[in-house]
Protein backbone atom coordinates (compact mmCIF):
# COMPACT_ATOMS: atom_id res chain seq x y z
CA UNK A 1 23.60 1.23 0.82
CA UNK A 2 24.38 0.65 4.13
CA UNK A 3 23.50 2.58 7.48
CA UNK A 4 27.39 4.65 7.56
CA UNK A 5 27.29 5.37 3.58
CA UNK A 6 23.49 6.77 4.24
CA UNK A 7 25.18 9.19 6.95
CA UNK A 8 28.15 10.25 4.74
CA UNK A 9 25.87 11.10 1.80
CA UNK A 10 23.45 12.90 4.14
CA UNK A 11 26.06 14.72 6.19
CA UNK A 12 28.24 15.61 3.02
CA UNK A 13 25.56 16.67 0.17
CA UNK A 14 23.63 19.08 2.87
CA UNK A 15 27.66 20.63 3.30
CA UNK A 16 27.71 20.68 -0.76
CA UNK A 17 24.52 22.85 -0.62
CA UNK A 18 25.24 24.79 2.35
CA UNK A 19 29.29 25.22 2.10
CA UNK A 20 29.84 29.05 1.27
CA UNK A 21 32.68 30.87 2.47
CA UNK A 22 35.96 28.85 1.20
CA UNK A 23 37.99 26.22 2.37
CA UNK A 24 38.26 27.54 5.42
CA UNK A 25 34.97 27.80 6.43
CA UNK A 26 34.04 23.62 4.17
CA UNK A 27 36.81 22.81 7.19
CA UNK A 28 35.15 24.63 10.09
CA UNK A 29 31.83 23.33 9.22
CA UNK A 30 33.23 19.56 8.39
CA UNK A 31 34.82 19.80 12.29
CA UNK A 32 31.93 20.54 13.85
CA UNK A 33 29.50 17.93 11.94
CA UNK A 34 32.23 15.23 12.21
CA UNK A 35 33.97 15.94 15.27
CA UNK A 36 31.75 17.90 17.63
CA UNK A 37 28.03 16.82 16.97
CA UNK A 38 28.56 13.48 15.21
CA UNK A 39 31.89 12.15 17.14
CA UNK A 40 33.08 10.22 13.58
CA UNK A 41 36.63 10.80 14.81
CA UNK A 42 38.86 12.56 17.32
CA UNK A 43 39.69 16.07 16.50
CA UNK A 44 43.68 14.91 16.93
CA UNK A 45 42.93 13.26 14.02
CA UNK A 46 40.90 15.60 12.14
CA UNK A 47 43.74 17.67 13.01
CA UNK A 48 46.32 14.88 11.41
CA UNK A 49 44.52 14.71 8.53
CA UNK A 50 43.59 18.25 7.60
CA UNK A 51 47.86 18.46 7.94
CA UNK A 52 48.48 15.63 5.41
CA UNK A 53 46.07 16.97 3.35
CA UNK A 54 47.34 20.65 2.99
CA UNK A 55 50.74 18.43 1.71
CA UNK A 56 49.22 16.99 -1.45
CA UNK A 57 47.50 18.66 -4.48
CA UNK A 58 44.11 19.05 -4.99
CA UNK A 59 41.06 21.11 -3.40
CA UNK A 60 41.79 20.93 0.58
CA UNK A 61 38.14 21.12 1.97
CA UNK A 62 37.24 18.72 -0.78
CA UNK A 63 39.77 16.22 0.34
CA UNK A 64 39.02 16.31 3.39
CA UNK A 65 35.67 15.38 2.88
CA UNK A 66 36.96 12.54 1.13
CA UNK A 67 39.05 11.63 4.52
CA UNK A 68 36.40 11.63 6.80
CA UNK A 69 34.00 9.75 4.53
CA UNK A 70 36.65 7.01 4.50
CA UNK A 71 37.09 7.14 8.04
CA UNK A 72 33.90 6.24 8.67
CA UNK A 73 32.43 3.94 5.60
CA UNK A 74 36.10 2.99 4.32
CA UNK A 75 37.10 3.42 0.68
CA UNK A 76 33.47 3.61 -0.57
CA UNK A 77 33.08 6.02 2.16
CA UNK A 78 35.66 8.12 0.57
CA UNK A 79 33.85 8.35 -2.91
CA UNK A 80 30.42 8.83 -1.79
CA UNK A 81 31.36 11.83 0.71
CA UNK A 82 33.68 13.61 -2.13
CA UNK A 83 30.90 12.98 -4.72
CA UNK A 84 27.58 14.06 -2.41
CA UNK A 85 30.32 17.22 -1.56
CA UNK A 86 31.00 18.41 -5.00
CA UNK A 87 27.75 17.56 -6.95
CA UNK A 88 25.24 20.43 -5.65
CA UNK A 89 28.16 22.92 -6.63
CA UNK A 90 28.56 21.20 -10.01
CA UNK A 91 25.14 21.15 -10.94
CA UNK A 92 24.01 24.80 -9.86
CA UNK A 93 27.43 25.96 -11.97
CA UNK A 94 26.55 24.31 -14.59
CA UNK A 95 22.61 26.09 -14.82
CA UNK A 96 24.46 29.09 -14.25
CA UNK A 97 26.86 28.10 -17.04
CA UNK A 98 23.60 27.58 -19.45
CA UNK A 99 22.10 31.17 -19.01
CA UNK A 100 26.00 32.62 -19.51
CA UNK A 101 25.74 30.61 -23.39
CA UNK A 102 22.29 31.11 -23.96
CA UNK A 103 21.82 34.61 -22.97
CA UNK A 104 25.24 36.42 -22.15
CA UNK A 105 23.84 37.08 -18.11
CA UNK A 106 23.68 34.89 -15.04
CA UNK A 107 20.39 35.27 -12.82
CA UNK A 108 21.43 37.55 -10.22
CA UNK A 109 22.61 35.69 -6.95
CA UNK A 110 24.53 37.91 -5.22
CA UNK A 111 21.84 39.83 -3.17
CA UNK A 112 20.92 36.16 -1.71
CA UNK A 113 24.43 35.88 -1.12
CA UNK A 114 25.45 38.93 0.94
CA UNK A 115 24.64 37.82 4.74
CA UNK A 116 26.34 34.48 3.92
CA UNK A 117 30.00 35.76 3.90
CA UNK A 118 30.04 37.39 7.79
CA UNK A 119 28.24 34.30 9.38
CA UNK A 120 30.30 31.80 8.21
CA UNK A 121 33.32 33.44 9.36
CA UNK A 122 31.57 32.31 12.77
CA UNK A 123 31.72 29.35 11.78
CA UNK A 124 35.54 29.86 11.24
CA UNK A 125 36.74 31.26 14.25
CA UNK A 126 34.72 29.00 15.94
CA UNK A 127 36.89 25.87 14.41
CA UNK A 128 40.35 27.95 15.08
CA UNK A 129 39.53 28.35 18.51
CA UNK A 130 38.11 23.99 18.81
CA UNK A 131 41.36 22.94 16.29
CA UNK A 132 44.16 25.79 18.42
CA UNK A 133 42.89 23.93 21.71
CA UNK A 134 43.74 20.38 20.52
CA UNK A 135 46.93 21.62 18.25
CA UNK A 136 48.82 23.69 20.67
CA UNK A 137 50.56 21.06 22.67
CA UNK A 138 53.36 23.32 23.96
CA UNK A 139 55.07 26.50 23.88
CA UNK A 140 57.46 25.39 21.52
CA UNK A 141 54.12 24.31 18.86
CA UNK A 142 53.06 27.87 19.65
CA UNK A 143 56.20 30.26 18.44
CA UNK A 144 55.87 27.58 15.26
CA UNK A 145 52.34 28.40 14.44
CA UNK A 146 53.86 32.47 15.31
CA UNK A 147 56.07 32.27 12.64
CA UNK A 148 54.10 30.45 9.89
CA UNK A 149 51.61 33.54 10.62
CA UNK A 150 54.40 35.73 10.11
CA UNK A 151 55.92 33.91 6.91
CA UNK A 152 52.58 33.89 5.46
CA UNK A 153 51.82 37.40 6.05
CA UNK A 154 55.13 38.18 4.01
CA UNK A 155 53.79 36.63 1.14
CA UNK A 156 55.18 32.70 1.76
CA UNK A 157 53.10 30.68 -0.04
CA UNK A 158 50.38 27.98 2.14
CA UNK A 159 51.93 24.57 1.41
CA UNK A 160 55.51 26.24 1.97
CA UNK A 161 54.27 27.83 5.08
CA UNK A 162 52.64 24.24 6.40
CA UNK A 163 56.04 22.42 4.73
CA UNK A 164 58.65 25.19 6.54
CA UNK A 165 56.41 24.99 9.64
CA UNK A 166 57.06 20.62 9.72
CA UNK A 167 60.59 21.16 8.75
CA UNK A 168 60.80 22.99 11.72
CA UNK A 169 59.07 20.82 14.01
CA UNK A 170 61.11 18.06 13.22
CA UNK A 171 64.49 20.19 13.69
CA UNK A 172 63.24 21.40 17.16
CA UNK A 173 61.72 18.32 18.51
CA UNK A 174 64.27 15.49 16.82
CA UNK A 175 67.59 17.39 15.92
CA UNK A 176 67.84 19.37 18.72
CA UNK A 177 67.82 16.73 21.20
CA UNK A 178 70.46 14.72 19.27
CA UNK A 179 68.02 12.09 17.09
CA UNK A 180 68.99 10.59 13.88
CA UNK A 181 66.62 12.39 10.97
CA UNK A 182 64.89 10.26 9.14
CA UNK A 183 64.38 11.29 5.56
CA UNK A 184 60.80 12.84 5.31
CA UNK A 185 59.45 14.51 2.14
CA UNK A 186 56.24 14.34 1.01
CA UNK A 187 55.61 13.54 -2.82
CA UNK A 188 54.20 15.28 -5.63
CA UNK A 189 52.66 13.63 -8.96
CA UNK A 190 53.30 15.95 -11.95
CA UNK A 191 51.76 15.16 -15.55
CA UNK A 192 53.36 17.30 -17.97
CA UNK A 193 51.64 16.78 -21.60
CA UNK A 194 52.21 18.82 -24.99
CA UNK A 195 49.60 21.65 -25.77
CA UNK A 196 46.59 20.65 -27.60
CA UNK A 197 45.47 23.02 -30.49
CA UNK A 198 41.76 22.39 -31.32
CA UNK A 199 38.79 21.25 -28.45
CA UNK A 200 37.13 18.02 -27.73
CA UNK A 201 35.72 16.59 -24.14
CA UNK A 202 38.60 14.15 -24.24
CA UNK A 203 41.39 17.12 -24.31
CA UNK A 204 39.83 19.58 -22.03
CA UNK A 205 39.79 16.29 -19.57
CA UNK A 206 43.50 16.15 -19.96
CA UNK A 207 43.87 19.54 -19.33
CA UNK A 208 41.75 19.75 -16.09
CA UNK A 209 43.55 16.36 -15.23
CA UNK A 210 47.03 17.71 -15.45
CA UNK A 211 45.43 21.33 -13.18
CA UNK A 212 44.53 18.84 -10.44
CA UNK A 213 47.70 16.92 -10.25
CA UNK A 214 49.80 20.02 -9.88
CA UNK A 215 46.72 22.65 -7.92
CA UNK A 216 48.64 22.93 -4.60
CA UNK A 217 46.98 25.87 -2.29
CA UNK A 218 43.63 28.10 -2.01
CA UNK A 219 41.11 27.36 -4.91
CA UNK A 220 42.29 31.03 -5.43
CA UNK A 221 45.22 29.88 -6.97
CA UNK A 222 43.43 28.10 -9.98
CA UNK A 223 43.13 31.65 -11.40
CA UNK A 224 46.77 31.28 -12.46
CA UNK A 225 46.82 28.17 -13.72
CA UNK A 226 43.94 28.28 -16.03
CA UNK A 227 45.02 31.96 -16.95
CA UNK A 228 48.33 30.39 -17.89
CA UNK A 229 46.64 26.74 -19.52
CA UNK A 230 43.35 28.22 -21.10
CA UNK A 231 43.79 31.97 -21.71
CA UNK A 232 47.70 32.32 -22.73
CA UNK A 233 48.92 28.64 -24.33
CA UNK A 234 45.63 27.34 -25.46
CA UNK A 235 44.04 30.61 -26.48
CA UNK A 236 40.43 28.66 -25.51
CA UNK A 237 38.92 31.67 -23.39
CA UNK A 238 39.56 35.07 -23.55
CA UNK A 239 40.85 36.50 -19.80
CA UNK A 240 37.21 38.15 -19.42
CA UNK A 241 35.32 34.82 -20.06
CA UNK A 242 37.79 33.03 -17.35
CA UNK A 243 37.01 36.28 -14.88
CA UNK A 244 33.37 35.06 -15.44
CA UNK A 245 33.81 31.82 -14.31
CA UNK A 246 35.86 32.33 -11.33
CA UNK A 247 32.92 34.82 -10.47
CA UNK A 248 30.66 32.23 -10.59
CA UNK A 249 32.88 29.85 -8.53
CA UNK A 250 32.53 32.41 -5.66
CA UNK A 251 29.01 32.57 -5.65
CA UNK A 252 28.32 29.13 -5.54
CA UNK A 253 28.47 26.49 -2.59
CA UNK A 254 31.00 23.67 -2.84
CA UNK A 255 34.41 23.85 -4.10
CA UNK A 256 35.69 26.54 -5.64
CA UNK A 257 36.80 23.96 -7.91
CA UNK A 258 33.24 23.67 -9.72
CA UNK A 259 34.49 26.68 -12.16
CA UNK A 260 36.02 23.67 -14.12
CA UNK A 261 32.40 22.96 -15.05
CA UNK A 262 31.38 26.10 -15.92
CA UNK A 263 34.20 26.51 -17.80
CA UNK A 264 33.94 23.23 -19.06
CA UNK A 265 30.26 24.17 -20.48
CA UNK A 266 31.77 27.26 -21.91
CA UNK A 267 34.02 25.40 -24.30
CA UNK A 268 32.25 22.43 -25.14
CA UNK A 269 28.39 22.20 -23.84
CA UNK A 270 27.23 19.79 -21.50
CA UNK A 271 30.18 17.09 -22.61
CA UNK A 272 32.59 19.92 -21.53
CA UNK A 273 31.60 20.44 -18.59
CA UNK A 274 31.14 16.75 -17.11
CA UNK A 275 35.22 15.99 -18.69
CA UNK A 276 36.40 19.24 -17.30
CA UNK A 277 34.79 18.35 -14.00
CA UNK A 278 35.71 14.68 -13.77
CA UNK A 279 38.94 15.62 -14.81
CA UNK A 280 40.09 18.25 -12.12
CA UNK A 281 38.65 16.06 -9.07
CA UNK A 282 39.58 13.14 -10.47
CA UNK A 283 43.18 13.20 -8.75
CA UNK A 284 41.92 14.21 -5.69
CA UNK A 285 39.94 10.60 -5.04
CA UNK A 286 43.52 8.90 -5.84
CA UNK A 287 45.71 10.88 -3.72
CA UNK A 288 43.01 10.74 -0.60
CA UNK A 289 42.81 7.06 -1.11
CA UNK A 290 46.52 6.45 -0.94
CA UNK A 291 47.29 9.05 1.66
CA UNK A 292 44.59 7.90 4.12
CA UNK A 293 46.18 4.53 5.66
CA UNK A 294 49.02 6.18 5.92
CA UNK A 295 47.97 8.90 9.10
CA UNK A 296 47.70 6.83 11.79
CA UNK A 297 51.28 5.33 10.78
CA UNK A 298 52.90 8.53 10.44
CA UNK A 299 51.68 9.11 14.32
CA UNK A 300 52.75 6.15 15.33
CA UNK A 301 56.97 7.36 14.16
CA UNK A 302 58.62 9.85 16.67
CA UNK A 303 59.51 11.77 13.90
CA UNK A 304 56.78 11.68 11.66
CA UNK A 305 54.95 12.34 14.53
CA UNK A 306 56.71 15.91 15.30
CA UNK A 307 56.54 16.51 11.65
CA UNK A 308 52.53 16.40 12.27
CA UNK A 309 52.58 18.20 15.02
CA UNK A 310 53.87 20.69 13.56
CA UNK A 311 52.29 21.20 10.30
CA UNK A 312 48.65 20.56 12.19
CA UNK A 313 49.70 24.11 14.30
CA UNK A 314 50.70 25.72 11.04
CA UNK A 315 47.61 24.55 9.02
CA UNK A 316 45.46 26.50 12.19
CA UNK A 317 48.22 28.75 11.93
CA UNK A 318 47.24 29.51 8.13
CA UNK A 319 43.22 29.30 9.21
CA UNK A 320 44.26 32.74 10.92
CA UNK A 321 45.66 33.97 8.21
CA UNK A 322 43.01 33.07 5.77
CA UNK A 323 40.14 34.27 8.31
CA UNK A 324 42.11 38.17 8.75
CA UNK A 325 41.93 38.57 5.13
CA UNK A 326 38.37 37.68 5.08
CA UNK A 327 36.94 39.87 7.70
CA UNK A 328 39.28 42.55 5.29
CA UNK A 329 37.52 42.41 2.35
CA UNK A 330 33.90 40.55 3.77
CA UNK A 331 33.64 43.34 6.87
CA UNK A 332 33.19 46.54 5.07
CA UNK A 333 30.07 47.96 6.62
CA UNK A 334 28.17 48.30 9.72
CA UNK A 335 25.44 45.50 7.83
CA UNK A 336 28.43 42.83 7.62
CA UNK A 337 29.68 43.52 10.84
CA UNK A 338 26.50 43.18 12.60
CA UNK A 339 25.66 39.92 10.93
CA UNK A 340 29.38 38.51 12.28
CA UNK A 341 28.70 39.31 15.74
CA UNK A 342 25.09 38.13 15.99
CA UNK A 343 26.80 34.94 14.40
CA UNK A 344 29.35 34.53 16.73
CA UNK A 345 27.38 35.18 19.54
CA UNK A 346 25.04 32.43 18.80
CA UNK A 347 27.61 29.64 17.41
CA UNK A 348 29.66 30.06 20.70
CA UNK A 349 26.50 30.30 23.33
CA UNK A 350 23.87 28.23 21.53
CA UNK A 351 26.25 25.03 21.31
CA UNK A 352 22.90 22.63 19.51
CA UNK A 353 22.65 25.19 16.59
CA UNK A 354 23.69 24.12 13.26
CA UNK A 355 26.07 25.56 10.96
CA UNK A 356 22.76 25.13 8.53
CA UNK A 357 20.37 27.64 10.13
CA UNK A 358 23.69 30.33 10.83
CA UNK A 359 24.54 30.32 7.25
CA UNK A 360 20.66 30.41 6.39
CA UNK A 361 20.34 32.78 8.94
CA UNK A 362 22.94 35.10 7.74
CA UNK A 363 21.33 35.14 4.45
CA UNK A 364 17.98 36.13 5.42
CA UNK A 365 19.37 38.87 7.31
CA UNK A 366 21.90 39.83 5.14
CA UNK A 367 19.06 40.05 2.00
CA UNK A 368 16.51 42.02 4.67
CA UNK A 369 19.37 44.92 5.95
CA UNK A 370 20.80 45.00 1.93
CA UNK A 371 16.85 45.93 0.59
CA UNK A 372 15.32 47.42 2.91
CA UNK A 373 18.18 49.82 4.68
């Protein structure tokens, strides 16, 4: 393995143990690693690429990872960040998974878990504020990141919001001054197959394939998807069971995509879980790797160009959104909202710190106020 694959597997399985919080705060912590300390690539085009990514299905923050793995040690680049990213996630779910069979409990995590929530939205405001700077152009960039934030508030969906908010760029920055419009959409692979009626590792792989090729959004929308695959047409886990899983999903590092292995285990042991993993990420390594030489071309088109422009001000745009909900349901005590300031204070003023010792910090703290106050 060469010297760049050695970084990306470094840099990306320390994020896969470390990475609490969402895909908001995988992205804040990937922009300060790749952009900020280790200088892998602009933040324009961190800012390109986050953009294009929010277009295609799959886990965001995991495809991302994917991105700047391949930006830096090229297509094998791309599978060793995306693999080092996911597997810590995968393998803890899957022990967690074990004691759920076995024993009908999970160890309990949460009280380890409690500080981690308020630090890393730090870490999040920290990249909205880096990413805003670098996105917000003009005046005209800034009422379209205004009214994403609005739209999304109302209940507009994030890859409409992202979708609407390019639409628009290209209408203000192309139409309005009288250029021909270009045809731009991007394109969605959809795998439609007949329900299954009994359970092997081969099936469950279909199903988590076909869940990946269509998962547009938050890892919060996989609820309704598997509710609607697993629960309602397959009849393969009863609603409670699925509850369970997405619990577990939470609590873990990584994407919240490693419930697939959990659930995975659930239905079909150990073979379960590795087809039900391999099957939802699976897409994600395809669409990154056709997606990625195409960026810096988009950039290069006046159009295309304004259409990123956009949608990189409405993916920060949808970082606010994200982050307000958060600090909603994380900041519900004087405990959380101590632990958030003390973060913020020393991600913005101690510039050398890692995003490793805030989230580790946060813990400690969070697990000292929670027992002994």
């Amino acid at each position: 393995m060469n010297n760049k694959l050695k970084e990306v597997a470094q840099l990306f399985f320390k994020l896969g143990i470390i990475a609490f919080g969402g895909p908001a705060a995988h992205i804040a912590m990937m922009e300060e690693e790749v952009v900020t300390k280790r200088k892998w690539m602009t933040r324009e085009h961190f800012l390109d690429t986050m953009g294009a990514t929010n277009l295609i299905p799959g886990p965001n923050s995991t495809e991302m990872t994917m991105h700047c793995g391949y930006h830096h040690a090229g297509v094998a680049g791309l599978f060793v960040a995306g693999i080092c990213f996911i597997f810590p996630a995968v393998v803890l779910t899957g022990i967690l998974a074990y004691f759920y069979v076995e024993f009908g409990k999970i160890p309990a995590v949460e009280a380890f878990l409690i500080g981690i929530k308020p630090a890393v939205l730090a870490i999040i405001l920290g990249a909205i504020y880096k990413l805003g700077k670098k996105a917000l152009k003009n005046w005209q960039l800034g009422v379209i990141g205004a009214i994403v934030i609005a739209a999304n508030f109302m209940g507009l969906s994030e890859v409409l919001s992202i979708l609407g908010g390019g639409i628009l760029g290209v209408i203000w920055f192309n139409l309005i001054q009288k250029n021909t419009l270009n045809s731009f959409a991007p394109v969605f692979f959809l795998w439609f197959f007949n329900s299954i009626s009994d359970i092997s590792s081969w099936k469950l792989f279909l199903v988590f394939l076909k869940v990946g090729s269509v998962l547009f959004g938050s890892g919060y929308v996989l609820v309704a998807y598997l509710d609607g695959e697993l629960v309602e047409t397959l009849g393969w886990l009863s609603r409670s069971e699925l509850l369970d899983a997405i619990a577990i999903g939470q609590f873990t590092p990584g994407p919240v995509l490693s419930t697939a292995t959990f659930i995975g285990y659930q239905i079909n042991g150990v073979g379960g879980a590795i087809a039900a993993t391999l099957g939802i990420f699976a897409p994600s390594f395809l669409f990154v790797w056709l997606l990625n030489p195409l960026i810096p071309k988009l950039r290069k088109s006046k159009i295309a160009s304004s259409f990123l422009d956009a949608v990189n001000i409405s993916a920060v745009a949808i970082m606010v959104v994200v982050t307000f909900h958060l600090g909603q349901s994380v900041l519900v005590d004087w405990k959380a909202w101590l632990i958030a300031v003390l973060s913020c204070i020393v991600f913005f003023n101690f510039k050398k710190v890692s995003v490793l010792w805030i989230v580790l910090g946060g813990a400690t703290l969070g697990y000292i106020l929670n027992t002994f106050l």
